[in-house]
N, C-alpha and C. Protein backbone atom coordinates (compact mmCIF):
# COMPACT_ATOMS: atom_id res chain seq x y z
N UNK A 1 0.84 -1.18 0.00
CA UNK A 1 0.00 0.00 0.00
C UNK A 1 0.89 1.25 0.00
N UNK A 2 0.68 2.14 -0.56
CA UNK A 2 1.48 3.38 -0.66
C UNK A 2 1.09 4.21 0.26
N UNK A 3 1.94 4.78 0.46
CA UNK A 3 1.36 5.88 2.20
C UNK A 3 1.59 7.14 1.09
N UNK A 4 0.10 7.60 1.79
CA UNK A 4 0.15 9.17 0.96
C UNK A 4 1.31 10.52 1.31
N UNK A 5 1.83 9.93 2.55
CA UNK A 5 2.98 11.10 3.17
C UNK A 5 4.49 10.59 2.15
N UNK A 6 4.38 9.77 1.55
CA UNK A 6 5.98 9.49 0.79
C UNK A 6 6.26 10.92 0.09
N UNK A 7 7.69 11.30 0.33
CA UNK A 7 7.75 12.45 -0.12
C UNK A 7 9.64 12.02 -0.64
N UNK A 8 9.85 10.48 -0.91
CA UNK A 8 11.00 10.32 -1.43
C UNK A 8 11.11 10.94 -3.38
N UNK A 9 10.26 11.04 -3.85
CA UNK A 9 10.38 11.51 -5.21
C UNK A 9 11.38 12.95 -5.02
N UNK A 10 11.21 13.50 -3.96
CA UNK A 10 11.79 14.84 -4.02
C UNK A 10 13.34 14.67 -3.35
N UNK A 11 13.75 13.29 -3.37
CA UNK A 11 15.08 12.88 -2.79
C UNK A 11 16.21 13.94 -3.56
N UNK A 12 16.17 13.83 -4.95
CA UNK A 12 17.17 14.34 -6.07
C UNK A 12 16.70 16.00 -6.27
N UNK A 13 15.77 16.65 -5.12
CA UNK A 13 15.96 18.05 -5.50
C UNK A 13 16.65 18.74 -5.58
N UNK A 14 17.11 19.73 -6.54
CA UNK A 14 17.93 20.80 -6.85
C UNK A 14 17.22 21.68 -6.85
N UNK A 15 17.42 22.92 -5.69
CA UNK A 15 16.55 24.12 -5.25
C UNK A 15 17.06 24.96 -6.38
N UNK A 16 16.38 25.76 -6.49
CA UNK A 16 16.42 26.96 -7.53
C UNK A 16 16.18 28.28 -6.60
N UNK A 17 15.59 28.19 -6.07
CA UNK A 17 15.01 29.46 -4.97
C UNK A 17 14.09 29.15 -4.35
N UNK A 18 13.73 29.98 -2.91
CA UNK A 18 12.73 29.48 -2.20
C UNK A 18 11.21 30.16 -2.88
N UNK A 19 9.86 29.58 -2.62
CA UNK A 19 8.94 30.05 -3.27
C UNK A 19 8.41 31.61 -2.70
N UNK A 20 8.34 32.42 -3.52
CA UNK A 20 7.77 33.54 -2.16
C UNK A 20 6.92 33.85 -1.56
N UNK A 21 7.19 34.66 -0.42
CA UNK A 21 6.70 34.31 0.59
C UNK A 21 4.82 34.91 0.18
N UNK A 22 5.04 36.17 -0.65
CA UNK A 22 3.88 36.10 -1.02
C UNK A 22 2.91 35.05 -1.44
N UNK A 23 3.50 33.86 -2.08
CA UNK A 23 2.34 33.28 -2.79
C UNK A 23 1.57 31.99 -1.70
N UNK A 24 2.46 32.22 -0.43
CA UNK A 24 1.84 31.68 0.53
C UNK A 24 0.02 31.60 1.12
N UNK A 25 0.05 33.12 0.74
CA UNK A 25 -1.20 33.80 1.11
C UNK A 25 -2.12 34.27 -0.41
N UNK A 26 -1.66 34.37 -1.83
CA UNK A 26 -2.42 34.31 -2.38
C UNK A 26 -3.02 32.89 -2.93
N UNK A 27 -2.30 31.92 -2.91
CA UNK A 27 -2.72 30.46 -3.04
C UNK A 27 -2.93 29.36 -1.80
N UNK A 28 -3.35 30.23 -0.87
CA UNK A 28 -3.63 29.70 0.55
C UNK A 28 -4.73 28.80 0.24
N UNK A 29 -5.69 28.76 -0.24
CA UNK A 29 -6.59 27.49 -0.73
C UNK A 29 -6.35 26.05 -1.49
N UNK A 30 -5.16 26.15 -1.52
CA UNK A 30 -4.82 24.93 -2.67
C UNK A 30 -4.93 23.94 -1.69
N UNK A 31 -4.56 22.42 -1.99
CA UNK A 31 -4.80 21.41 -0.96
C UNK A 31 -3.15 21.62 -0.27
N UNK A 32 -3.39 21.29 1.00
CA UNK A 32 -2.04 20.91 1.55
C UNK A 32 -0.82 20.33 1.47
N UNK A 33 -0.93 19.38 0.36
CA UNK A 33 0.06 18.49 0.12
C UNK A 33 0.55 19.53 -1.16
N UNK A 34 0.06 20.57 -1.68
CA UNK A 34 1.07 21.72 -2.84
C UNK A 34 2.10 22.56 -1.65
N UNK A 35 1.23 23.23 -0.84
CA UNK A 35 1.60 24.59 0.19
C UNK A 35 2.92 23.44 0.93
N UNK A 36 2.60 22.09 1.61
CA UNK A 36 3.33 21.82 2.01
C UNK A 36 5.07 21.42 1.04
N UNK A 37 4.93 20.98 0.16
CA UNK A 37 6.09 20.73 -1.03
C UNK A 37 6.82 22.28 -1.15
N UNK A 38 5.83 23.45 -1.10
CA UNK A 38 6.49 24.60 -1.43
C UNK A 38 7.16 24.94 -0.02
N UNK A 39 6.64 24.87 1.09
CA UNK A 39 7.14 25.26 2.06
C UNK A 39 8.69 24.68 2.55
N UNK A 40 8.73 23.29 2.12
CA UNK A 40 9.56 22.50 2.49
C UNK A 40 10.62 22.47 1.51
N UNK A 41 10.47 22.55 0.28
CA UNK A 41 11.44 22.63 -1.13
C UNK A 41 11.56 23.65 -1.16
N UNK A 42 10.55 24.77 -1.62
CA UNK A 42 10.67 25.78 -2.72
C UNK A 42 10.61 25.57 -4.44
N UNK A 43 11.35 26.11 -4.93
CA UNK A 43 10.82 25.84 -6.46
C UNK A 43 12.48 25.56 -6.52
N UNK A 44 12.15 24.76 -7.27
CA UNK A 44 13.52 23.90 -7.84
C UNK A 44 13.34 22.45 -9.22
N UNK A 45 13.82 21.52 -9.38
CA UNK A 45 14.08 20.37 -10.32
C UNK A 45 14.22 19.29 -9.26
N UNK A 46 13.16 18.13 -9.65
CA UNK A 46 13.48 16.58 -9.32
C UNK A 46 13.32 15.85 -10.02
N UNK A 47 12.65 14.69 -9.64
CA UNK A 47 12.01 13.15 -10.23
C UNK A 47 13.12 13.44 -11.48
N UNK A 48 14.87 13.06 -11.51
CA UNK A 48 15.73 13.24 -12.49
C UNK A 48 15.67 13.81 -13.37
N UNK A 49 15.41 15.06 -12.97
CA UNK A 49 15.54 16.07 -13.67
C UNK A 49 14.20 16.40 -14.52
N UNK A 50 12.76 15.29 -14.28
CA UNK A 50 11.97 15.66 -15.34
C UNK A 50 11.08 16.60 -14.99
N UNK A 51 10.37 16.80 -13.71
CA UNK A 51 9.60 18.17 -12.71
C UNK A 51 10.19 18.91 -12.33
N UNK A 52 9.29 19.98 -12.50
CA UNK A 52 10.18 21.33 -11.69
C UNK A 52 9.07 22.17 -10.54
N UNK A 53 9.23 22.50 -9.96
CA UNK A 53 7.80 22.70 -8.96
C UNK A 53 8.10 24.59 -9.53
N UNK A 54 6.96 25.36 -9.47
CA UNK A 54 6.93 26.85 -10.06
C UNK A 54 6.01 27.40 -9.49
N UNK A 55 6.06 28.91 -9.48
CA UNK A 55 5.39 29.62 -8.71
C UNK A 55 3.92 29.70 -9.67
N UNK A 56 2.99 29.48 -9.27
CA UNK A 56 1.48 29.95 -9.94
C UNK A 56 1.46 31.10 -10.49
N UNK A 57 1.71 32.22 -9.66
CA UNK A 57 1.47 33.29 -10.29
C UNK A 57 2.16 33.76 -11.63
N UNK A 58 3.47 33.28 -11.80
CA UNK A 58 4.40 33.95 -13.15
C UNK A 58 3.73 32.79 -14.28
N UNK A 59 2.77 31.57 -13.90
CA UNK A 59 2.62 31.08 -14.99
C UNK A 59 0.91 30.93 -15.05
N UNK A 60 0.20 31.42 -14.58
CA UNK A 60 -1.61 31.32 -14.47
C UNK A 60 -1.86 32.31 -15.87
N UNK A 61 -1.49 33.29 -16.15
CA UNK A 61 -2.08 33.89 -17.40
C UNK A 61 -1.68 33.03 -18.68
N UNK A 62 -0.60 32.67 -19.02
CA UNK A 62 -0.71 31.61 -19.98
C UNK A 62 -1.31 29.97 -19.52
N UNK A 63 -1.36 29.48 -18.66
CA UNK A 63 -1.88 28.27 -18.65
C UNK A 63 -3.62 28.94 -19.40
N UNK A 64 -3.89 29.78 -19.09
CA UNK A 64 -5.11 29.77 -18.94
C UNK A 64 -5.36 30.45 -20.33
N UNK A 65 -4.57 30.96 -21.26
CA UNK A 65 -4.55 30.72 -22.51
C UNK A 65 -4.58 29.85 -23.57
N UNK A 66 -3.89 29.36 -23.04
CA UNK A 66 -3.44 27.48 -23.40
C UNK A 66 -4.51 26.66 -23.59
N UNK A 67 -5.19 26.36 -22.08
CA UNK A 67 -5.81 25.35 -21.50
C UNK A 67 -7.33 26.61 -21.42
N UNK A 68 -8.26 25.52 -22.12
CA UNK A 68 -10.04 26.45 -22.54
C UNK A 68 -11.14 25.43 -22.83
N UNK A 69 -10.77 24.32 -22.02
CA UNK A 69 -11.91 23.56 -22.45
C UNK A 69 -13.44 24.19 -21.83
N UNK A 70 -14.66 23.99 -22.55
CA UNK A 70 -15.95 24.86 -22.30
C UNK A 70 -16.44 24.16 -20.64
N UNK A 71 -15.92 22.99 -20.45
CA UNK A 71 -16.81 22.94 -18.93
C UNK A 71 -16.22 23.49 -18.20
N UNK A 72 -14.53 24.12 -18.13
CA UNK A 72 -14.14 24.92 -16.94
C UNK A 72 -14.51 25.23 -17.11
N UNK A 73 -15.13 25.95 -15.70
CA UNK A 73 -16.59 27.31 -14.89
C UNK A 73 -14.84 28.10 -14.28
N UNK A 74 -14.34 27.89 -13.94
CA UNK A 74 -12.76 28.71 -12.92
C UNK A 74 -11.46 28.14 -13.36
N UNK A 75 -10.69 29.24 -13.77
CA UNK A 75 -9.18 28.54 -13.94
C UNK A 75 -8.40 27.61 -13.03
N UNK A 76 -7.31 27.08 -13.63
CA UNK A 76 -6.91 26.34 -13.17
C UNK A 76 -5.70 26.90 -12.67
N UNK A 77 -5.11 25.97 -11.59
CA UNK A 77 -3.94 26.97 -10.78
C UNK A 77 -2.28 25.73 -11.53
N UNK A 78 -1.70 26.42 -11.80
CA UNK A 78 -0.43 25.16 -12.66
C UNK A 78 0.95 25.35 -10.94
N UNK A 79 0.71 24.37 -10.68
CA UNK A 79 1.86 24.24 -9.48
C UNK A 79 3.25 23.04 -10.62
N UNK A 80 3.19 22.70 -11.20
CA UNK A 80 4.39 21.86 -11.43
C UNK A 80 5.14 22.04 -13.38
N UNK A 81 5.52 22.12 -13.96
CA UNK A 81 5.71 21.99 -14.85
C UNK A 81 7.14 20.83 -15.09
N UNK A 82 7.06 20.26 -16.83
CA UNK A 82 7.84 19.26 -16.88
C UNK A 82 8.92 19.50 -17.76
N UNK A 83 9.92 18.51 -17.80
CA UNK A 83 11.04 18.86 -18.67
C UNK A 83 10.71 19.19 -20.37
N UNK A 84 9.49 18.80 -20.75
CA UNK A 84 8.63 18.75 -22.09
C UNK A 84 7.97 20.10 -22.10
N UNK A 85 8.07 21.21 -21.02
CA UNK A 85 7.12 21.97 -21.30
C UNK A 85 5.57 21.73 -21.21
N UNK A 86 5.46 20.50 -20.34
CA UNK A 86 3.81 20.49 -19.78
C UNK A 86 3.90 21.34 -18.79
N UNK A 87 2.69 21.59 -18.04
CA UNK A 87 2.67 22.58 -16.96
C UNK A 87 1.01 21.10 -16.32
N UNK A 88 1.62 21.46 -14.74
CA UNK A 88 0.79 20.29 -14.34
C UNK A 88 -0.08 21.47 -13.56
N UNK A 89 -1.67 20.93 -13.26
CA UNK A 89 -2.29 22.26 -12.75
C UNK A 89 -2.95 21.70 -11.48
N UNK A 90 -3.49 22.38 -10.86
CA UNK A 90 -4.45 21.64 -9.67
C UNK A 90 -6.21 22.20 -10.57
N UNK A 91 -6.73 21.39 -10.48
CA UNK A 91 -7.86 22.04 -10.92
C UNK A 91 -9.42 21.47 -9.67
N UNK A 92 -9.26 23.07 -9.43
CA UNK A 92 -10.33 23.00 -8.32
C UNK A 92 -11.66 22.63 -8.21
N UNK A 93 -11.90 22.54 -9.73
CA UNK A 93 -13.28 22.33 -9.65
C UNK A 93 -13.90 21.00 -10.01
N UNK A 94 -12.43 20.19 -10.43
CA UNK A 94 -12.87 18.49 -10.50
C UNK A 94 -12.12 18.01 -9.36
N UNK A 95 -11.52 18.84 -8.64
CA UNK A 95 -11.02 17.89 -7.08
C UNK A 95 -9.61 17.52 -7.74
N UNK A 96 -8.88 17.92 -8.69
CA UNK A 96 -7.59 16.66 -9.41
C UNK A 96 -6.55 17.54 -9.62
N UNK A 97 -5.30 16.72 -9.77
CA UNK A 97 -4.14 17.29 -10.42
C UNK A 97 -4.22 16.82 -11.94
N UNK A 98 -4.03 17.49 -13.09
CA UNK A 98 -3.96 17.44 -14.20
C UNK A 98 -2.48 17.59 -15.16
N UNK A 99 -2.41 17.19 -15.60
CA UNK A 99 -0.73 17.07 -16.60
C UNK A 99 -1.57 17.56 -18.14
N UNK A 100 -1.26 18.39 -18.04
CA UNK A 100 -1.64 19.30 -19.77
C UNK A 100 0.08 19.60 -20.78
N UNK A 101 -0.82 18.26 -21.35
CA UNK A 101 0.36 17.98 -22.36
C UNK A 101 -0.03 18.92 -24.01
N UNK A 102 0.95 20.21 -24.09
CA UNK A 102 0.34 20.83 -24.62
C UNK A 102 1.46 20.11 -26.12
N UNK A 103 2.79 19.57 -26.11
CA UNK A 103 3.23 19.22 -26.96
C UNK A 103 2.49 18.02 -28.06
N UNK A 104 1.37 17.41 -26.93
CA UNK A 104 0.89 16.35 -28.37
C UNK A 104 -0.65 16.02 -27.46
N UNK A 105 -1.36 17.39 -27.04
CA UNK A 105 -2.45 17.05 -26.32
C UNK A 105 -3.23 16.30 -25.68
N UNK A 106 -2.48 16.03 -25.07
CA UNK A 106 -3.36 14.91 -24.19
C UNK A 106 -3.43 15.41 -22.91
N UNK A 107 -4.24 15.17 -21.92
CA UNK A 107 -4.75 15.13 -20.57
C UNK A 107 -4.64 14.06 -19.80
N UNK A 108 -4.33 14.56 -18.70
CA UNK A 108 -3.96 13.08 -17.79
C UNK A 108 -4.55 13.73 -16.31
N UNK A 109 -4.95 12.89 -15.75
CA UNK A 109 -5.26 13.53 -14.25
C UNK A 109 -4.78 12.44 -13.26
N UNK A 110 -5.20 13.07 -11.88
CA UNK A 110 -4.44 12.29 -10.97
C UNK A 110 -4.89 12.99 -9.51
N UNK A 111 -5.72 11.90 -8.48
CA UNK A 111 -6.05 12.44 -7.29
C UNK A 111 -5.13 13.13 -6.57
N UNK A 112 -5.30 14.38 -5.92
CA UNK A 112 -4.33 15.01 -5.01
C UNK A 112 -3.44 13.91 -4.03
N UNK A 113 -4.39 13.05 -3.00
CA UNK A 113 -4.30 12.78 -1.49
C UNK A 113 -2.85 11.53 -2.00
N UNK A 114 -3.03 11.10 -3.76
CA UNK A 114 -1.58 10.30 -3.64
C UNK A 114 -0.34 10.94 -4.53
N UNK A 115 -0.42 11.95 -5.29
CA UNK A 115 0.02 12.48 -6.17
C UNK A 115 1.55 12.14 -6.00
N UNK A 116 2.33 12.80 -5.04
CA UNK A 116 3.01 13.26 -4.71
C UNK A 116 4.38 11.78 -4.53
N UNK A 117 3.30 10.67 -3.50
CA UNK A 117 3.93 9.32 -3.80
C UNK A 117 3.85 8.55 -4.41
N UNK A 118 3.01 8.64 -5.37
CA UNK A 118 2.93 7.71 -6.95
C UNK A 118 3.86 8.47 -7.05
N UNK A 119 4.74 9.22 -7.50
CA UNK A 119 5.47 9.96 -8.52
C UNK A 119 6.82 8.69 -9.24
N UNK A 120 7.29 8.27 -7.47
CA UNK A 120 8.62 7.04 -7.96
C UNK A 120 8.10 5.80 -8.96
N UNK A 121 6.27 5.51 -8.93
CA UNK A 121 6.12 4.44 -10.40
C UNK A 121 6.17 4.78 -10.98
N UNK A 122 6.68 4.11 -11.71
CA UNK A 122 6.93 4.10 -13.46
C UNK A 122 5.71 3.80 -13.58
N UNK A 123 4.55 3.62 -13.64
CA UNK A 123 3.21 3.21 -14.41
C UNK A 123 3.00 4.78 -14.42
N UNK A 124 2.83 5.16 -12.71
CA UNK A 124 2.17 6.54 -12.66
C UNK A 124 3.24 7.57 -13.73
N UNK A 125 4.51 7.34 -14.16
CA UNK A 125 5.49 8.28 -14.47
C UNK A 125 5.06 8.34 -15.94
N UNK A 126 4.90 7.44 -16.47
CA UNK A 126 4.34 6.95 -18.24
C UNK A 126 3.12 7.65 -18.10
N UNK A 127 2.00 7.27 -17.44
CA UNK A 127 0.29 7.05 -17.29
C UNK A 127 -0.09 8.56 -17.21
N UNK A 128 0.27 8.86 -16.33
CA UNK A 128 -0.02 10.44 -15.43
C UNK A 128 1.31 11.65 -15.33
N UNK A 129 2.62 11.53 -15.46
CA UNK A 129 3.52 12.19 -15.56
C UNK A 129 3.80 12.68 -17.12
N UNK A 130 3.64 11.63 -18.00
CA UNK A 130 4.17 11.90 -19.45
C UNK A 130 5.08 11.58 -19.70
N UNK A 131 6.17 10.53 -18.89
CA UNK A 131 7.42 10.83 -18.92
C UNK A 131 7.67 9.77 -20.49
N UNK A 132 6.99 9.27 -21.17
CA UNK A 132 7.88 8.09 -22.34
C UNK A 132 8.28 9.07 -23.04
N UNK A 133 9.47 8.60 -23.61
CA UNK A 133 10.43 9.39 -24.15
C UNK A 133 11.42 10.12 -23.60
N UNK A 134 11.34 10.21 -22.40
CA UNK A 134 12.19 10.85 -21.64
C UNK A 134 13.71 10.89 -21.19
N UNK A 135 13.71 9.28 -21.23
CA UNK A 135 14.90 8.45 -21.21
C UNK A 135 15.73 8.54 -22.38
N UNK A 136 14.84 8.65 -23.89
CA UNK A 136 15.57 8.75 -25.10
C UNK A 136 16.03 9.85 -25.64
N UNK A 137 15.44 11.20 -24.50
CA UNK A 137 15.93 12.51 -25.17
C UNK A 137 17.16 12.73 -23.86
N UNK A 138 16.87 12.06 -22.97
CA UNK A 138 18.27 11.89 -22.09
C UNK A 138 19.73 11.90 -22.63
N UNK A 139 19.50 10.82 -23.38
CA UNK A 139 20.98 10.29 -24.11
C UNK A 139 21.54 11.26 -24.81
N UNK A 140 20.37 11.77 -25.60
CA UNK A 140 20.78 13.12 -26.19
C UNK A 140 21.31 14.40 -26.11
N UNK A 141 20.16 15.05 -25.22
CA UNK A 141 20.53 16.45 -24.61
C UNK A 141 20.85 16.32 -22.94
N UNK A 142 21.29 17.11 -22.66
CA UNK A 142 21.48 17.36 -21.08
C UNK A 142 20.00 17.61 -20.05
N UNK A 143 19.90 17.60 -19.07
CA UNK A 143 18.83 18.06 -18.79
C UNK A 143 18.66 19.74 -19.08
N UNK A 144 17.32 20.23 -18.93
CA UNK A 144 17.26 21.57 -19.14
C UNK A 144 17.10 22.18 -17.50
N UNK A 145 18.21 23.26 -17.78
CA UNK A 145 17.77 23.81 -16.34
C UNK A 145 16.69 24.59 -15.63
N UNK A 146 16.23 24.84 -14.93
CA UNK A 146 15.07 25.41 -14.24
C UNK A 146 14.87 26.46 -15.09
N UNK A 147 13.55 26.71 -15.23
CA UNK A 147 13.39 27.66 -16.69
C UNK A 147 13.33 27.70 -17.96
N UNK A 148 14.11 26.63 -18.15
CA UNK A 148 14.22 25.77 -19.66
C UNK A 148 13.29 24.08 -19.69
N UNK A 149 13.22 23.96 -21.04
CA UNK A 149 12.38 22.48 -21.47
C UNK A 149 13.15 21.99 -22.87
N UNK A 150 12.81 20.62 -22.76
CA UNK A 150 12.76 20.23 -24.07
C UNK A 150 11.78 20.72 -24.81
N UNK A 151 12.09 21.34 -26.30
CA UNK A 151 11.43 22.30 -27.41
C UNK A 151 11.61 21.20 -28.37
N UNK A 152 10.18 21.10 -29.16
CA UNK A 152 10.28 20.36 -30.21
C UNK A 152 10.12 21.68 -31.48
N UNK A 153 10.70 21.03 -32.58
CA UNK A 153 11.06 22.15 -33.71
C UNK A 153 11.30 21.18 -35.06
N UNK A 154 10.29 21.17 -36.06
CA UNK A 154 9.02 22.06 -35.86
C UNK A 154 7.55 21.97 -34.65
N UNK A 155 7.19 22.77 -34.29
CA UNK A 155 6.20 22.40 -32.97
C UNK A 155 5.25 21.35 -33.85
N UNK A 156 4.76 20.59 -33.18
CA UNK A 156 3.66 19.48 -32.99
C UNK A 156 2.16 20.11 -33.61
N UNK A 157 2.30 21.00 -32.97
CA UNK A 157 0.72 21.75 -33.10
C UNK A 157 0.90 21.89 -34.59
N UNK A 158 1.62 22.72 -35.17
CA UNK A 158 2.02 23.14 -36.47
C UNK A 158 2.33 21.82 -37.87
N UNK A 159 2.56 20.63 -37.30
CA UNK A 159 1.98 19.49 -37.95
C UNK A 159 3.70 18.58 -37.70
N UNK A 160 4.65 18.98 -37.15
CA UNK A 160 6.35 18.41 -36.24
C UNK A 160 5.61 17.38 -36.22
N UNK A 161 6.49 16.08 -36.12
CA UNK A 161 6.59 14.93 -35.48
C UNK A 161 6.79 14.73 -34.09
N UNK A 162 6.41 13.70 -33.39
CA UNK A 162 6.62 14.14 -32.15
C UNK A 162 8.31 13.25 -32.04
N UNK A 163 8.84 13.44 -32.48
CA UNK A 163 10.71 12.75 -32.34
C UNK A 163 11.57 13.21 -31.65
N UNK A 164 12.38 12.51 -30.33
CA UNK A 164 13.60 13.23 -29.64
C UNK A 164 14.45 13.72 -30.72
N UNK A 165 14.63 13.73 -32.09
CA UNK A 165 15.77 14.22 -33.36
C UNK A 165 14.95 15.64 -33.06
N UNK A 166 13.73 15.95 -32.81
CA UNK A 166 13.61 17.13 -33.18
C UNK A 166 13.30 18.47 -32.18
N UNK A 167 14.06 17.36 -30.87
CA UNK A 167 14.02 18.24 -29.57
C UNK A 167 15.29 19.30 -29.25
N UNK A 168 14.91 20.46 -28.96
CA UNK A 168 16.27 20.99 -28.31
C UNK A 168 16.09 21.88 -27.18
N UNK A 169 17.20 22.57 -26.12
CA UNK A 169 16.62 22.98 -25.33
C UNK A 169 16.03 24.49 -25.38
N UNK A 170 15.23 24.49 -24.79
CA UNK A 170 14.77 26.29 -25.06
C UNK A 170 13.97 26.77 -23.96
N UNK A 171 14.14 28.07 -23.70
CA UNK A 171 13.60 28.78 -22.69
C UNK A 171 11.78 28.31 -22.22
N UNK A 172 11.43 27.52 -21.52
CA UNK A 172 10.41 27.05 -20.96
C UNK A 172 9.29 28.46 -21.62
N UNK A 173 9.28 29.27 -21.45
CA UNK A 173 7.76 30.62 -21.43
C UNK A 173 8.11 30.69 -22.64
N UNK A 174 9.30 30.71 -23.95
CA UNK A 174 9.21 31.18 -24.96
C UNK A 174 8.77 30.16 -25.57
N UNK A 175 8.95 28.94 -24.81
CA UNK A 175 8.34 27.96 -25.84
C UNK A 175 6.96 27.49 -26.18
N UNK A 176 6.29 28.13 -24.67
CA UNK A 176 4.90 27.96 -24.44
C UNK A 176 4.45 29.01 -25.38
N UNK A 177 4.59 30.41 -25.17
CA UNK A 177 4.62 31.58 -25.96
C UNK A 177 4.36 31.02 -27.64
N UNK A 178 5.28 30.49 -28.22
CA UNK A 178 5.58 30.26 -29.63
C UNK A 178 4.38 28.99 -29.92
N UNK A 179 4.24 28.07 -28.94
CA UNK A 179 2.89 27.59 -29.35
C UNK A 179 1.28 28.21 -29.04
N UNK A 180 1.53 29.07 -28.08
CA UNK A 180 -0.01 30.13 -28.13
C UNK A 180 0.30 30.70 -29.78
N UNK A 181 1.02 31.42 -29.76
CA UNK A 181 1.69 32.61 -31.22
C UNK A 181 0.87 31.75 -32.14
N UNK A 182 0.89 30.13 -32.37
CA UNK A 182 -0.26 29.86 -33.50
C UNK A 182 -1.34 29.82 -33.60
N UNK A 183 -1.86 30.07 -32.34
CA UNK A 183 -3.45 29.91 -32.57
C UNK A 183 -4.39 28.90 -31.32
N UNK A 184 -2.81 27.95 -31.25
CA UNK A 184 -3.33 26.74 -30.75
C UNK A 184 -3.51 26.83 -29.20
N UNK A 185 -4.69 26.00 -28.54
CA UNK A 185 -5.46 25.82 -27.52
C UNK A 185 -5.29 24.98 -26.76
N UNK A 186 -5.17 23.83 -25.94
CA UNK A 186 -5.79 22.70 -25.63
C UNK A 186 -7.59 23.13 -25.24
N UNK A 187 -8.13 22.17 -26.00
CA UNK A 187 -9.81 22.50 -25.47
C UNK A 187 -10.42 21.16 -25.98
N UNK A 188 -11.89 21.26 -25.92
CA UNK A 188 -12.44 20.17 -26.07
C UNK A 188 -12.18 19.72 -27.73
N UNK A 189 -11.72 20.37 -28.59
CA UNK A 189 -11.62 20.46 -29.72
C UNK A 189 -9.93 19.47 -29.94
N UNK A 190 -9.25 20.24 -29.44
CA UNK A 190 -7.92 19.13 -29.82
C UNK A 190 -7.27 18.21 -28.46
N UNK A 191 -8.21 18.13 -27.87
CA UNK A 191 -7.74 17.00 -26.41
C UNK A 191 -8.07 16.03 -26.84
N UNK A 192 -6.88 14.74 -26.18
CA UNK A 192 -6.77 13.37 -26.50
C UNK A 192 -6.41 13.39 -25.40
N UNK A 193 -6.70 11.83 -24.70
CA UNK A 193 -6.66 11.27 -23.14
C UNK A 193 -6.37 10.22 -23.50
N UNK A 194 -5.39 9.36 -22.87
CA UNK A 194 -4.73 8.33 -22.94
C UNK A 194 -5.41 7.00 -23.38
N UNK A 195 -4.73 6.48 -23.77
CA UNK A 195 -5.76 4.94 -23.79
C UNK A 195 -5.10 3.66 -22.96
């Protein structure tokens, strides 16, 4: 049985800075197990290099560009983003953590109360993280540092393959940026959910 307090995924953190102290009090509603990770980490890189934990506020106006499906009634709050340039969100109004895979659309969700200690399976890391492929753009590039992602070029949205040949690293917001710049959404229109 997995105990929901496992908090070994965050063994390999590399701090980046502590979170500030402001966003203590403007995201004081989130569930406990976010406020507590920030309090205790801060924002930094783990799970080998593929999560990065981030402040809500420098990234809520683009998630919420991005991400428009018609049954959100309230935005979603993005506490995690990945080495791919997903941004993982809490979304308050289905109770879940969500992985918005904006590189090849798909949606993944995942109850809060285990989130945190699923992270070390590999089922949950494939299933709910996104991580396949991850290992193969390893060999390749270095990890990207806090701030940066793997960038696919040509983007996906724009009709790219989804291939580690066509990954490189690039500034995490410019890359999100350059896929809003086309047009493109995640919404009920181009979401795909796992099979």
């Amino acid at each position: 049985m997995v105990d929901p307090n496992d908090r070994s995924c965050f063994n390999d953190f590399a701090p980046s800075a502590p979170m500030p102290a402001s966003a203590f009090d403007r995201w004081r509603d989130l569930p406990v197990q976010i406020i507590d990770v920030w309090r205790r980490w801060g924002l930094g890189v783990f799970c080998n290099g593929y999560l990065r934990t981030i402040d809500p506020g420098e990234w809520m106006a683009l998630t919420n560009l991005l991400y428009q499906p018609f049954w959100l009634k309230q935005s979603v709050t993005p506490i995690l983003a990945t080495a791919f340039g997903d941004l993982i969100v809490w979304n308050g109004q289905m109770r879940c953590v969500e992985t918005l895979q904006f590189r090849n659309s798909m949606t993944r969700s995942s109850m809060i109360e285990y989130y945190f200690a699923n992270i070390p399976d590999e089922h949950f890391q494939r299933q709910v993280l996104g991580m396949r492929g991850y290992k193969t753009v390893r060999r390749r590039l270095p990890i990207p540092q806090y701030g940066e992602c793997y960038a696919y070029s040509p983007l996906i949205c724009q009709g790219g393959p989804e291939r580690a040949g066509n990954l490189h690293i690039a500034g995490m917001r410019d890359y999100l940026e350059s896929i809003r710049a086309t047009g493109y959404r995640l919404d009920e229109n181009t979401m795909r959910f796992p099979s």
